[in-house]
C-alpha atoms as a PDB file:
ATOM      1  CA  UNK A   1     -57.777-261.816 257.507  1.00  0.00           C
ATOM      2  CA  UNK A   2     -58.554-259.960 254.307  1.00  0.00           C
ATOM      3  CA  UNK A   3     -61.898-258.609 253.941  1.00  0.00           C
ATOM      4  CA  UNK A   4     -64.231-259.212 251.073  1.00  0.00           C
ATOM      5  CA  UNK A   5     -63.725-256.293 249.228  1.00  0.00           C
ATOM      6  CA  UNK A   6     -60.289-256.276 249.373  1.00  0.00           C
ATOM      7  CA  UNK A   7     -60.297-259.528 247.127  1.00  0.00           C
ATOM      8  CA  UNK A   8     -62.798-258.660 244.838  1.00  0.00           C
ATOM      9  CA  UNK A   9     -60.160-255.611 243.676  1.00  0.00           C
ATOM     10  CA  UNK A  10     -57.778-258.073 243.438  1.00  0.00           C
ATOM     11  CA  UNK A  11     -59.453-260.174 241.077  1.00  0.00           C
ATOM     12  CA  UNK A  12     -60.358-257.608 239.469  1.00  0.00           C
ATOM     13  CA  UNK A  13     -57.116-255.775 238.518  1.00  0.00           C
ATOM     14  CA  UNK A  14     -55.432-259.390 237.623  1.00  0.00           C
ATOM     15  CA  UNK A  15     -58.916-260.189 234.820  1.00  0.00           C
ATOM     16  CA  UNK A  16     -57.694-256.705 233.762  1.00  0.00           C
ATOM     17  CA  UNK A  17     -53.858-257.085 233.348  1.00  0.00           C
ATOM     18  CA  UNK A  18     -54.857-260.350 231.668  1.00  0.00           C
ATOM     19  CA  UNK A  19     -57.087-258.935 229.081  1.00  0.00           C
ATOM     20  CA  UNK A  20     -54.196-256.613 228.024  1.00  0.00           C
ATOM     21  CA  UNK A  21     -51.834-259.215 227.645  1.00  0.00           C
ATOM     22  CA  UNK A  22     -53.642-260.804 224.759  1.00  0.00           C
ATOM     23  CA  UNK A  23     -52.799-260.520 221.374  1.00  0.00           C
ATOM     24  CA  UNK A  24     -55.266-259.119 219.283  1.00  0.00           C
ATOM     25  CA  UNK A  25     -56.849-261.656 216.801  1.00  0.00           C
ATOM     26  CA  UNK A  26     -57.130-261.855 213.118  1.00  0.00           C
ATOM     27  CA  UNK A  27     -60.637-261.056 212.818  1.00  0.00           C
ATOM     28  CA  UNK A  28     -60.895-258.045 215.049  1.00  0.00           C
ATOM     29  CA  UNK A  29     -58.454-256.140 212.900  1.00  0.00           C
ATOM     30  CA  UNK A  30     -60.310-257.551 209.651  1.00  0.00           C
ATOM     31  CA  UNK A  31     -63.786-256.293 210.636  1.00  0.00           C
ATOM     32  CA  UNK A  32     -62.388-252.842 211.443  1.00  0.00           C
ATOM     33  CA  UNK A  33     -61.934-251.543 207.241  1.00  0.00           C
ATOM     34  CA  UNK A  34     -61.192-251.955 204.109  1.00  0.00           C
ATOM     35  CA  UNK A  35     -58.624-254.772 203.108  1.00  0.00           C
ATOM     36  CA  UNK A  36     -55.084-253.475 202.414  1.00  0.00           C
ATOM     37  CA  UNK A  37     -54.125-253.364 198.678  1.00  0.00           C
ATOM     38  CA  UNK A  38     -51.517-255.523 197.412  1.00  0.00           C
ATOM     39  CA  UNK A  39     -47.828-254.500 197.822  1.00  0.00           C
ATOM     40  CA  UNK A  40     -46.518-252.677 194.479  1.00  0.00           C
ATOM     41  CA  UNK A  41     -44.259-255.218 191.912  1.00  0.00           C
ATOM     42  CA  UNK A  42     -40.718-254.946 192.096  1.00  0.00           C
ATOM     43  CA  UNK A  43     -38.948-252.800 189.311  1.00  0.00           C
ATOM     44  CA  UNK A  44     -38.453-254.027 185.750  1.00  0.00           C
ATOM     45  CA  UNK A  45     -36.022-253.109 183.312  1.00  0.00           C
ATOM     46  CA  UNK A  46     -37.374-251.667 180.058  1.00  0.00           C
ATOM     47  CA  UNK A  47     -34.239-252.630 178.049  1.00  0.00           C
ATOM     48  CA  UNK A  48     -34.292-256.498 178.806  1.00  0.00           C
ATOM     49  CA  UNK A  49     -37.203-256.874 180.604  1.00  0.00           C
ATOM     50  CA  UNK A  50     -36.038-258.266 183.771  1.00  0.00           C
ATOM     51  CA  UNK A  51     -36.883-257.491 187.880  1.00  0.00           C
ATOM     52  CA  UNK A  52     -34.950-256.459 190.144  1.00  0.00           C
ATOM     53  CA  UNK A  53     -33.122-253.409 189.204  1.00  0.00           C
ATOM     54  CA  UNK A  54     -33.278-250.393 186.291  1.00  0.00           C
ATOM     55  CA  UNK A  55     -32.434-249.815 183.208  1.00  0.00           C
ATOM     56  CA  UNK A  56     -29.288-247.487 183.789  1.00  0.00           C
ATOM     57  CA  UNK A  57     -28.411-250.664 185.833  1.00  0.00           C
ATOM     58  CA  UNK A  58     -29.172-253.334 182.787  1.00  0.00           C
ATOM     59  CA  UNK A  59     -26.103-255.719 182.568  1.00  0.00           C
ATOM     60  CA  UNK A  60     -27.251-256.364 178.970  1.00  0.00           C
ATOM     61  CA  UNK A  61     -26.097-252.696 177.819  1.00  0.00           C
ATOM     62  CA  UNK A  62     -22.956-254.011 176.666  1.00  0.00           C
ATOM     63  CA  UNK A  63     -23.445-257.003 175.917  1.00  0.00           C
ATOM     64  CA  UNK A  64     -25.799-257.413 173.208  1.00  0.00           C
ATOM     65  CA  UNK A  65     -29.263-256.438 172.041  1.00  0.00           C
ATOM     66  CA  UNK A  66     -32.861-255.807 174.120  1.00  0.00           C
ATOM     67  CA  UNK A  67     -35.928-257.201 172.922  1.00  0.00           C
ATOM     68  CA  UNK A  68     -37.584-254.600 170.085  1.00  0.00           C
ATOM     69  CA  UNK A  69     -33.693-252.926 169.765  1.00  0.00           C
ATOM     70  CA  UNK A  70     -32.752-250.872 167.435  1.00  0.00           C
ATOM     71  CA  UNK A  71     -28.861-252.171 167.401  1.00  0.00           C
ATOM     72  CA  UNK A  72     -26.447-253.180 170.342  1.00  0.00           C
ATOM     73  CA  UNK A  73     -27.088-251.403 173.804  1.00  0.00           C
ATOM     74  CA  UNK A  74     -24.054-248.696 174.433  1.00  0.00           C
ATOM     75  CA  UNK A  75     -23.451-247.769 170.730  1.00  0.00           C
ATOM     76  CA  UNK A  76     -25.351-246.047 167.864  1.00  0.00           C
ATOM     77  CA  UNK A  77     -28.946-247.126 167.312  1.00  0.00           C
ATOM     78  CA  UNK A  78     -28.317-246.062 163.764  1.00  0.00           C
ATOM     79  CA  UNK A  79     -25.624-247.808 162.460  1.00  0.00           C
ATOM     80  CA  UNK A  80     -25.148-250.254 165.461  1.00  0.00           C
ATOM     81  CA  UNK A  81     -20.963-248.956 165.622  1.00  0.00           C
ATOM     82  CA  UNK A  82     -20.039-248.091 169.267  1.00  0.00           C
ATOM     83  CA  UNK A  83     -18.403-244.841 169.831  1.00  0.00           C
ATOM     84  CA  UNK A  84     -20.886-242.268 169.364  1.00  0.00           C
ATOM     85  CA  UNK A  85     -24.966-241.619 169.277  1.00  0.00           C
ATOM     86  CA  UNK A  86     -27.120-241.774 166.593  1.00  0.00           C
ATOM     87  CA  UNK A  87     -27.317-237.733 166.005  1.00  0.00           C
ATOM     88  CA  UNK A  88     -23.837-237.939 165.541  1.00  0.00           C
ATOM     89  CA  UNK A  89     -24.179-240.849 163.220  1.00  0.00           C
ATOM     90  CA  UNK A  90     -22.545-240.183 159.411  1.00  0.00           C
ATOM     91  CA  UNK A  91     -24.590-242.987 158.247  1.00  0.00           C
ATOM     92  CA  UNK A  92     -27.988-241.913 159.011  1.00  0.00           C
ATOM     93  CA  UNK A  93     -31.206-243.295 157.207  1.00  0.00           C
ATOM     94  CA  UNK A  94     -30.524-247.124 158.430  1.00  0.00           C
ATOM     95  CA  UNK A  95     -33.056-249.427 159.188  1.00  0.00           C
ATOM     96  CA  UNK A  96     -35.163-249.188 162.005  1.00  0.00           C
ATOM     97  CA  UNK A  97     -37.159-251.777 164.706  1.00  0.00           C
ATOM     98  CA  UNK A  98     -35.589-254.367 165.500  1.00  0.00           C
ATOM     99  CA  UNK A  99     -33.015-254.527 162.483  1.00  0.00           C
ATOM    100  CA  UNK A 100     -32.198-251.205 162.821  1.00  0.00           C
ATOM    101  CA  UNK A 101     -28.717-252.180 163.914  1.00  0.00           C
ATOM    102  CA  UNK A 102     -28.243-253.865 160.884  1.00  0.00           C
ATOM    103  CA  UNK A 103     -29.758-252.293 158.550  1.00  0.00           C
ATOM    104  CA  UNK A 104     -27.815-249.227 159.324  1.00  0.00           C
ATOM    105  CA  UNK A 105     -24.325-250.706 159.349  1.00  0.00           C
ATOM    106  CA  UNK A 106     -25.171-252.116 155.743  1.00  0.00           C
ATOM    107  CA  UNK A 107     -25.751-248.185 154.712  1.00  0.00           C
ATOM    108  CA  UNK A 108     -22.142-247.239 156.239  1.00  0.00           C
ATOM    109  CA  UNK A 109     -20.223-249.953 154.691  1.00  0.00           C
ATOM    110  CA  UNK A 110     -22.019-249.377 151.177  1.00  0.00           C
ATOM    111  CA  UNK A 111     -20.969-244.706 152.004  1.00  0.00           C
ATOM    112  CA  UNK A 112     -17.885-246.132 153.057  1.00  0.00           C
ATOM    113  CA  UNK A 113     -16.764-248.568 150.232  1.00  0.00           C
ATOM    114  CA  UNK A 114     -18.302-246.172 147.256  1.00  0.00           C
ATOM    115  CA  UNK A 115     -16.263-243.372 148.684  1.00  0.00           C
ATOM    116  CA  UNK A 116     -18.956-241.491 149.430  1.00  0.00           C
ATOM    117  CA  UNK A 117     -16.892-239.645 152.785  1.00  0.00           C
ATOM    118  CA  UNK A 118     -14.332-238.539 151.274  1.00  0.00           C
ATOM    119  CA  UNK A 119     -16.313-237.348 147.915  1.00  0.00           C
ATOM    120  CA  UNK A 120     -19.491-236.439 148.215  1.00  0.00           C
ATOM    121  CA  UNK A 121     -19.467-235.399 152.288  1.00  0.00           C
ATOM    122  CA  UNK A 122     -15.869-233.571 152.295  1.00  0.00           C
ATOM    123  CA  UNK A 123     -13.276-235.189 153.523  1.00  0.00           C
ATOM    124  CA  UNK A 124     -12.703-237.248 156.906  1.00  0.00           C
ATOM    125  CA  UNK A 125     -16.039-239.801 157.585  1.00  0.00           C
ATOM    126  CA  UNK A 126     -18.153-237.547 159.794  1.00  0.00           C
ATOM    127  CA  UNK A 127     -16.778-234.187 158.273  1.00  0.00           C
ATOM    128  CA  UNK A 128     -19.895-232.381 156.940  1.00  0.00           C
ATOM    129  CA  UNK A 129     -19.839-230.071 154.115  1.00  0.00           C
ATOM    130  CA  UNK A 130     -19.651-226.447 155.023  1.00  0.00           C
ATOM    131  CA  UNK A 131     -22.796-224.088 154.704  1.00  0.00           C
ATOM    132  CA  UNK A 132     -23.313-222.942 151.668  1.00  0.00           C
ATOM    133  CA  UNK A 133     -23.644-218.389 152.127  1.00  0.00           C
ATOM    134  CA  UNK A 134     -26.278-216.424 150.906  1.00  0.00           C
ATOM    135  CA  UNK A 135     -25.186-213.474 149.047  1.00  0.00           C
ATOM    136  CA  UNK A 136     -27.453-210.577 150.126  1.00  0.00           C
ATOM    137  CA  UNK A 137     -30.020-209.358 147.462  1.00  0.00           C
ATOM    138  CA  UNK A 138     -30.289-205.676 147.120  1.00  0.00           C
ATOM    139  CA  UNK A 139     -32.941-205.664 144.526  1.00  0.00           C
ATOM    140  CA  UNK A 140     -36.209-203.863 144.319  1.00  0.00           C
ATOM    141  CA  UNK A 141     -38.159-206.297 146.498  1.00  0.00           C
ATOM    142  CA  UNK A 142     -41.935-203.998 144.970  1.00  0.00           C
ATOM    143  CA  UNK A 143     -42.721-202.813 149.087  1.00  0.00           C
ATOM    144  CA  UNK A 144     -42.100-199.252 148.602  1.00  0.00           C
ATOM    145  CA  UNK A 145     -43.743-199.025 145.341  1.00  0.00           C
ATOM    146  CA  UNK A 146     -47.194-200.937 146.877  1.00  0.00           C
ATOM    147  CA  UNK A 147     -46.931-198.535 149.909  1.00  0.00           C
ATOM    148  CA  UNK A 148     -46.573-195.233 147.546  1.00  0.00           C
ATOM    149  CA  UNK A 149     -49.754-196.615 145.450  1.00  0.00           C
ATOM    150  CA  UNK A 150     -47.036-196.635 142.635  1.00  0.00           C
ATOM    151  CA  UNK A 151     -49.048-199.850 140.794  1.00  0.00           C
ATOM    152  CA  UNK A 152     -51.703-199.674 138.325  1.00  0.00           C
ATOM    153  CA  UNK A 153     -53.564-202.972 137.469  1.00  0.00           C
ATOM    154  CA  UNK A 154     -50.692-205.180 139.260  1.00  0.00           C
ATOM    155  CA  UNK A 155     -47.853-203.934 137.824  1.00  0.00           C
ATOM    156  CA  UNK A 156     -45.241-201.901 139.502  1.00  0.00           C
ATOM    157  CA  UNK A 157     -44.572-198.270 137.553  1.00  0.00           C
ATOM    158  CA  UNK A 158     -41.275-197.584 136.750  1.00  0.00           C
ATOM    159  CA  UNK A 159     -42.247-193.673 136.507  1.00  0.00           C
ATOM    160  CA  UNK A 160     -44.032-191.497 138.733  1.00  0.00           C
ATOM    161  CA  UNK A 161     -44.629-187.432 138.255  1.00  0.00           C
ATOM    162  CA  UNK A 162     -43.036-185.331 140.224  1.00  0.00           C
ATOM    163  CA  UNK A 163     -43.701-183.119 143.233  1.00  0.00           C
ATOM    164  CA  UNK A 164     -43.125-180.075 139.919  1.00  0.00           C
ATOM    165  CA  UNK A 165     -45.253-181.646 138.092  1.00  0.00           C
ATOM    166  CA  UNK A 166     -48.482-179.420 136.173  1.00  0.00           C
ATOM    167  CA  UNK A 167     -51.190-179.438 133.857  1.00  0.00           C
ATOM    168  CA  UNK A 168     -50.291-178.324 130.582  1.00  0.00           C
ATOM    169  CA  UNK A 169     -50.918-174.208 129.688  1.00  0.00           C
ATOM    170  CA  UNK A 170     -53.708-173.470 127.775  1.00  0.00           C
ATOM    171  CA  UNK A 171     -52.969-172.633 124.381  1.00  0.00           C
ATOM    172  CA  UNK A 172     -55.203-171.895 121.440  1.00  0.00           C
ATOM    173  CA  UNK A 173     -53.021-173.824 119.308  1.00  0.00           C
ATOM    174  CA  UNK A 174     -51.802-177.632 121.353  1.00  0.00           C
ATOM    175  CA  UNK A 175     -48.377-179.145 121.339  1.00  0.00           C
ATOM    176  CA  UNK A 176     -48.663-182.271 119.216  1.00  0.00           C
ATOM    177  CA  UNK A 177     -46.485-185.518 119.045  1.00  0.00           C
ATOM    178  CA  UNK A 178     -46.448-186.798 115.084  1.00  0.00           C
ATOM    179  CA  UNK A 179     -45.332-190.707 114.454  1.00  0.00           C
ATOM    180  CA  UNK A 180     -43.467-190.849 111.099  1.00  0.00           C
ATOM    181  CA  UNK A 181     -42.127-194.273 109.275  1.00  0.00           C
ATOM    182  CA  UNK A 182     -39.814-192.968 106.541  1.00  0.00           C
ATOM    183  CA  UNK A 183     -42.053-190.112 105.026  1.00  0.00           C
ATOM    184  CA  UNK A 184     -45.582-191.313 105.530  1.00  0.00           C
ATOM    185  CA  UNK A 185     -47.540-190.957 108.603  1.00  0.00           C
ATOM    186  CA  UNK A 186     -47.412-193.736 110.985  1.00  0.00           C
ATOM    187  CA  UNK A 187     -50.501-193.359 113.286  1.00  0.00           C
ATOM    188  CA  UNK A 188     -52.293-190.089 114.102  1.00  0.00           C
ATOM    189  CA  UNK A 189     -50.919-187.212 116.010  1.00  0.00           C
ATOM    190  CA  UNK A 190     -50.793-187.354 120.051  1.00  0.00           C
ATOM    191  CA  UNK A 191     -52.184-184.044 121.397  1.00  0.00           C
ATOM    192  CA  UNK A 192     -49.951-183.273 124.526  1.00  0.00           C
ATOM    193  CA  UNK A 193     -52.131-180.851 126.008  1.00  0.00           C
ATOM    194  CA  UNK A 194     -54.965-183.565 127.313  1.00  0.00           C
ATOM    195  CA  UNK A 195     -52.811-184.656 130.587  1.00  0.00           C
ATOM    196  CA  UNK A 196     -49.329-184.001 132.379  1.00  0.00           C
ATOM    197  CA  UNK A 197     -47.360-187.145 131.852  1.00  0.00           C
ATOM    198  CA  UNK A 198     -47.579-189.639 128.835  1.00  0.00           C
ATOM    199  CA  UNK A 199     -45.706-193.351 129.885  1.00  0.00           C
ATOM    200  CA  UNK A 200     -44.596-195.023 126.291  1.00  0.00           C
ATOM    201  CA  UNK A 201     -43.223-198.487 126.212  1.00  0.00           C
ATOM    202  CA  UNK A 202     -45.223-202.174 125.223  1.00  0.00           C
ATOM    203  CA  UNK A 203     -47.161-202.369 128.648  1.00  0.00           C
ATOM    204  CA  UNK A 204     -50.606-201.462 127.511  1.00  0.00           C
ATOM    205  CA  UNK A 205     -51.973-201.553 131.473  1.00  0.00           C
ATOM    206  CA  UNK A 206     -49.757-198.344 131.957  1.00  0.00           C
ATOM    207  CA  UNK A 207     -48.160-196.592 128.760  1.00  0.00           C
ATOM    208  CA  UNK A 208     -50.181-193.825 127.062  1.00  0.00           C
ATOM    209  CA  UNK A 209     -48.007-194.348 123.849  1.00  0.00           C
ATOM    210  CA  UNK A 210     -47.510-198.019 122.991  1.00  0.00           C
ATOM    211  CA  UNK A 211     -44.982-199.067 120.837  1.00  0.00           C
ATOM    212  CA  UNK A 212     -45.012-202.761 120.081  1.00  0.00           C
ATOM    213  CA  UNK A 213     -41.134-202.936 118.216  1.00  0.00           C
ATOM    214  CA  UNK A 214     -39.254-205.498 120.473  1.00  0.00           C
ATOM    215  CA  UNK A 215     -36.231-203.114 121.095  1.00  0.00           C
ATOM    216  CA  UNK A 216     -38.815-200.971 123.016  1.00  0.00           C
ATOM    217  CA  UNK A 217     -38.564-202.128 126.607  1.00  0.00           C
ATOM    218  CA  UNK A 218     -41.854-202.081 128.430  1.00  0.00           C
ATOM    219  CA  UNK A 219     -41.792-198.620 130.232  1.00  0.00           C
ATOM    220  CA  UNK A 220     -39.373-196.966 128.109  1.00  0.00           C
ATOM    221  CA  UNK A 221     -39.519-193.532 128.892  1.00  0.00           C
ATOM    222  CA  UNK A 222     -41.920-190.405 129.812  1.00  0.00           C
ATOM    223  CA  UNK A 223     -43.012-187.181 128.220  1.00  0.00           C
ATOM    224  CA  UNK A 224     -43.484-185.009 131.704  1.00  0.00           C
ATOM    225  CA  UNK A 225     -44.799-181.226 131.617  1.00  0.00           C
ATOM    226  CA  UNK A 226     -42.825-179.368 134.506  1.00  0.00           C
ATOM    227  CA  UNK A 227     -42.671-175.935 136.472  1.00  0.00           C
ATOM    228  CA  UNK A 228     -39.826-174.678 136.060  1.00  0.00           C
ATOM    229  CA  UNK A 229     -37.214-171.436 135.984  1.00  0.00           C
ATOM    230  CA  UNK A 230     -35.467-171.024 132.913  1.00  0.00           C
ATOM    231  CA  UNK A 231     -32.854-167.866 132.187  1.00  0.00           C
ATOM    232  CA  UNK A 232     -34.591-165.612 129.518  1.00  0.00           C
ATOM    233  CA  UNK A 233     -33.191-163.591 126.926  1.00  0.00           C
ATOM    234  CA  UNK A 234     -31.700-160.772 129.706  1.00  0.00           C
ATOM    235  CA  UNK A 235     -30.693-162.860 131.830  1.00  0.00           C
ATOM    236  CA  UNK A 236     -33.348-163.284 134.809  1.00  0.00           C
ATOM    237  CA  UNK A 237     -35.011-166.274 135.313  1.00  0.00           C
ATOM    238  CA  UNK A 238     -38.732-166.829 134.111  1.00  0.00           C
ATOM    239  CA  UNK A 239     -40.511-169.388 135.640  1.00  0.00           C
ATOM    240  CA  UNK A 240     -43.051-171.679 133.372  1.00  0.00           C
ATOM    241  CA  UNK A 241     -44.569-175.125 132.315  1.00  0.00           C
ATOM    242  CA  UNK A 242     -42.664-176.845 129.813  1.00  0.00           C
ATOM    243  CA  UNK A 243     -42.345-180.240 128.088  1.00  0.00           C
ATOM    244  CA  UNK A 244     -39.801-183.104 128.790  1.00  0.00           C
ATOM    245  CA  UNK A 245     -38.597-186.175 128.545  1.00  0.00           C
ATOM    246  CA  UNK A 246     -37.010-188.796 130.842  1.00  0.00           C
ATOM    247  CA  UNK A 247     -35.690-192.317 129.678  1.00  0.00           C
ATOM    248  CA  UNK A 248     -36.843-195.133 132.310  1.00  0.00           C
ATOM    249  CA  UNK A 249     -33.890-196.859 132.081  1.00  0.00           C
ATOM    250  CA  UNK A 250     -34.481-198.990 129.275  1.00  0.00           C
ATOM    251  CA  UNK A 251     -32.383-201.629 127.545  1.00  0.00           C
ATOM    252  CA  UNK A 252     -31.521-200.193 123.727  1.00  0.00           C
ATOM    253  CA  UNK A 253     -32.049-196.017 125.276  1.00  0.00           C
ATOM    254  CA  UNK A 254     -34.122-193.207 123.483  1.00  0.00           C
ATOM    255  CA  UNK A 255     -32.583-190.902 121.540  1.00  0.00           C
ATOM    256  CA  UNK A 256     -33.024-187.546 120.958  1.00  0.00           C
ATOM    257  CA  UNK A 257     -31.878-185.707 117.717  1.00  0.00           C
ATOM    258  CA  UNK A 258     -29.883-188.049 117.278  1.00  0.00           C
ATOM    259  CA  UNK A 259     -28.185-188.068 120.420  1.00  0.00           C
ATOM    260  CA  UNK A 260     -28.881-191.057 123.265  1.00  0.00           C
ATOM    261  CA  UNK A 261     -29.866-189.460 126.790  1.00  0.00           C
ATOM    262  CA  UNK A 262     -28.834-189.839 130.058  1.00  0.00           C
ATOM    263  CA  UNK A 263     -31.439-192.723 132.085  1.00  0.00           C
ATOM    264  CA  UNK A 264     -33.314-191.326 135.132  1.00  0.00           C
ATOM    265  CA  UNK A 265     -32.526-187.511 133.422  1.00  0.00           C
ATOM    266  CA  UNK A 266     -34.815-185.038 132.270  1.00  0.00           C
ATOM    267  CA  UNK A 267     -34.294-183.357 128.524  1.00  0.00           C
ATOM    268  CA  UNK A 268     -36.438-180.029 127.578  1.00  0.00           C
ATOM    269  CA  UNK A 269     -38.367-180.746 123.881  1.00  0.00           C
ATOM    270  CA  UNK A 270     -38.830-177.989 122.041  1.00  0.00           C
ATOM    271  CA  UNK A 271     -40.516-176.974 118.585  1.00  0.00           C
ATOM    272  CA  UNK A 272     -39.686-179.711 115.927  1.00  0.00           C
ATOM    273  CA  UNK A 273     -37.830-181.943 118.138  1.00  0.00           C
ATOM    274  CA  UNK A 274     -37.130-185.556 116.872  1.00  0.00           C
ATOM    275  CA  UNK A 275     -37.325-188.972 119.365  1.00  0.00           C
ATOM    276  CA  UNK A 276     -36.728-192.221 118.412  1.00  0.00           C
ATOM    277  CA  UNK A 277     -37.619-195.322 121.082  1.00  0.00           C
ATOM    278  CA  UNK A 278     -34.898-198.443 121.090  1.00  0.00           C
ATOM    279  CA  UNK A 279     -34.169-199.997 117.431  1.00  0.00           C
ATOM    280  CA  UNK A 280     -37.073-198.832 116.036  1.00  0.00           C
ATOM    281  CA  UNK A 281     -37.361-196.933 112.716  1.00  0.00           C
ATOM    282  CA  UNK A 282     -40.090-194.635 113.869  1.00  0.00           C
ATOM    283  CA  UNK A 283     -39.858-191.329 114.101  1.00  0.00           C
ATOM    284  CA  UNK A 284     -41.678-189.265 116.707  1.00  0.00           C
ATOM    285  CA  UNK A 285     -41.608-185.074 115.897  1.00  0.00           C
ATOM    286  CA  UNK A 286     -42.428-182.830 118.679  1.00  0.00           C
ATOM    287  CA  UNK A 287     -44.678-180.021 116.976  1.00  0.00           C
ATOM    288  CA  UNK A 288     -45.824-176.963 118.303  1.00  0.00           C
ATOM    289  CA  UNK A 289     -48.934-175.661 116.387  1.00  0.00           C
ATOM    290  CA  UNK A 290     -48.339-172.059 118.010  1.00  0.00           C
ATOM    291  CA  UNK A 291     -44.731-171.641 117.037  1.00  0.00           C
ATOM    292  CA  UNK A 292     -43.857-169.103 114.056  1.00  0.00           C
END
């Protein structure tokens, strides 16, 4: 015979096994959290629109046009031609949106018919024109000049004194510069003695003696006082401030006796020295009050 307690572990153990062998119910695993969210759609095309597979998958690509196109799927979205893309496309500025296609294919029959490839784009359709070169510039681009402080009231001077450059000497009788029109006395006489470099030329901002005759560019030339060595009368060399004259590169020249000079060159004046500035008729004499 069993005994009492024996059965009791029985029963027991089988209310036990039982209990694990039922399913768990619906509304034990609701009550436990949160309600799952919904599974995510399946994928759409963005070319037609359709589920169920991509766009690099669309079997519309080659077969005609997507809603909100801009020309047939597989070919230029320019001019709607298959073949090549649209930055490759000779017939660019088409419509766009949804008549792009069209719109663009218009454009390349109208290049093509007017002979617009082979005229006006060089040749062969797609052939572009070739670059057009840049010859370089080696003018005076003004940097250099604003560095060197070589502008006075915004414009640029075309003469600056030298590292020789002086004061004039004192002299109890002044070197004077005399303007003559045929024999009369053009304008009073320019005392050279005042400062060490006289600009002349029509650009009032910088020239000390304006001329206003057209054939007088507008920094003509410069009277410059210099130290220099010059041979004396045995032979050694004598150092001293004296007068010159440089032409600035002008258009019509300065002459002196006579004689044009040399641009960018400077000429010694001396006693009774004549200058004359472009086409003008005016005389300028170079006196020295001192000289015997």
């Amino acid at each position: 015979m069993s005994s009492p307690g024996r059965s009791r572990r029985d029963s027991r153990r089988s209310r036990s096994r039982s209990r694990s062998r039922e399913p768990p119910t619906s509304s034990r695993w609701e009550s436990s959290g949160p309600p799952r969210p919904p599974p995510p759609p399946p994928p759409a095309c963005y070319k037609c629109g359709a589920a169920g597979h991509f766009a690099r998958e669309c079997p519309s690509a080659a077969l005609g046009s997507a809603p909100g196109g801009g020309g047939p799927r597989g070919g230029c979205f320019t001019c709607g031609q298959p073949g090549h893309q649209a930055r490759e496309c000779t017939a660019r500025g088409g419509g766009g949106g949804g008549g792009g296609g069209g719109g663009g294919g218009e454009l390349h029959s109208r290049l093509v018919g007017s002979g617009a490839d082979a005229g006006e784009w060089g040749g062969e359709r797609g052939e572009r024109p070739p670059p057009v070169e840049v010859e370089p510039d080696f003018g005076l681009s003004g940097a250099l000049a604003k560095e060197a402080n070589t502008t006075v009231a915004g414009v640029t001077l075309a003469y600056c004194e030298p590292p020789e450059a002086r004061p004039p000497p004192p002299a109890r009788a002044p070197w004077r510069l005399y303007c003559f029109k045929g024999a009369d006395e053009a304008a009073p006489p320019l005392p050279l003695q005042r400062q060490s470099a006289f600009r002349v030329g029509r650009e009032r901002a910088v020239c000390d003696l304006v001329c206003e005759h057209p054939s007088v560019s507008k920094q003509h030339a410069a009277l410059q006082w210099r130290q220099t060595e010059v041979a004396g009368p045995d032979g050694l060399a004598r150092s001293g401030t004296r007068l010159y004259i440089m032409d600035c590169g002008s258009t019509n020249g300065t002459r002196l006796n006579g004689e044009p000079l040399e641009a960018a060159r400077y000429y010694q004046l001396l006693h009774q020295d004549t200058l004359r500035f472009g086409l003008s008729s005016r005389e300028y004499v170079v006196i020295d009050t001192g000289a015997k």
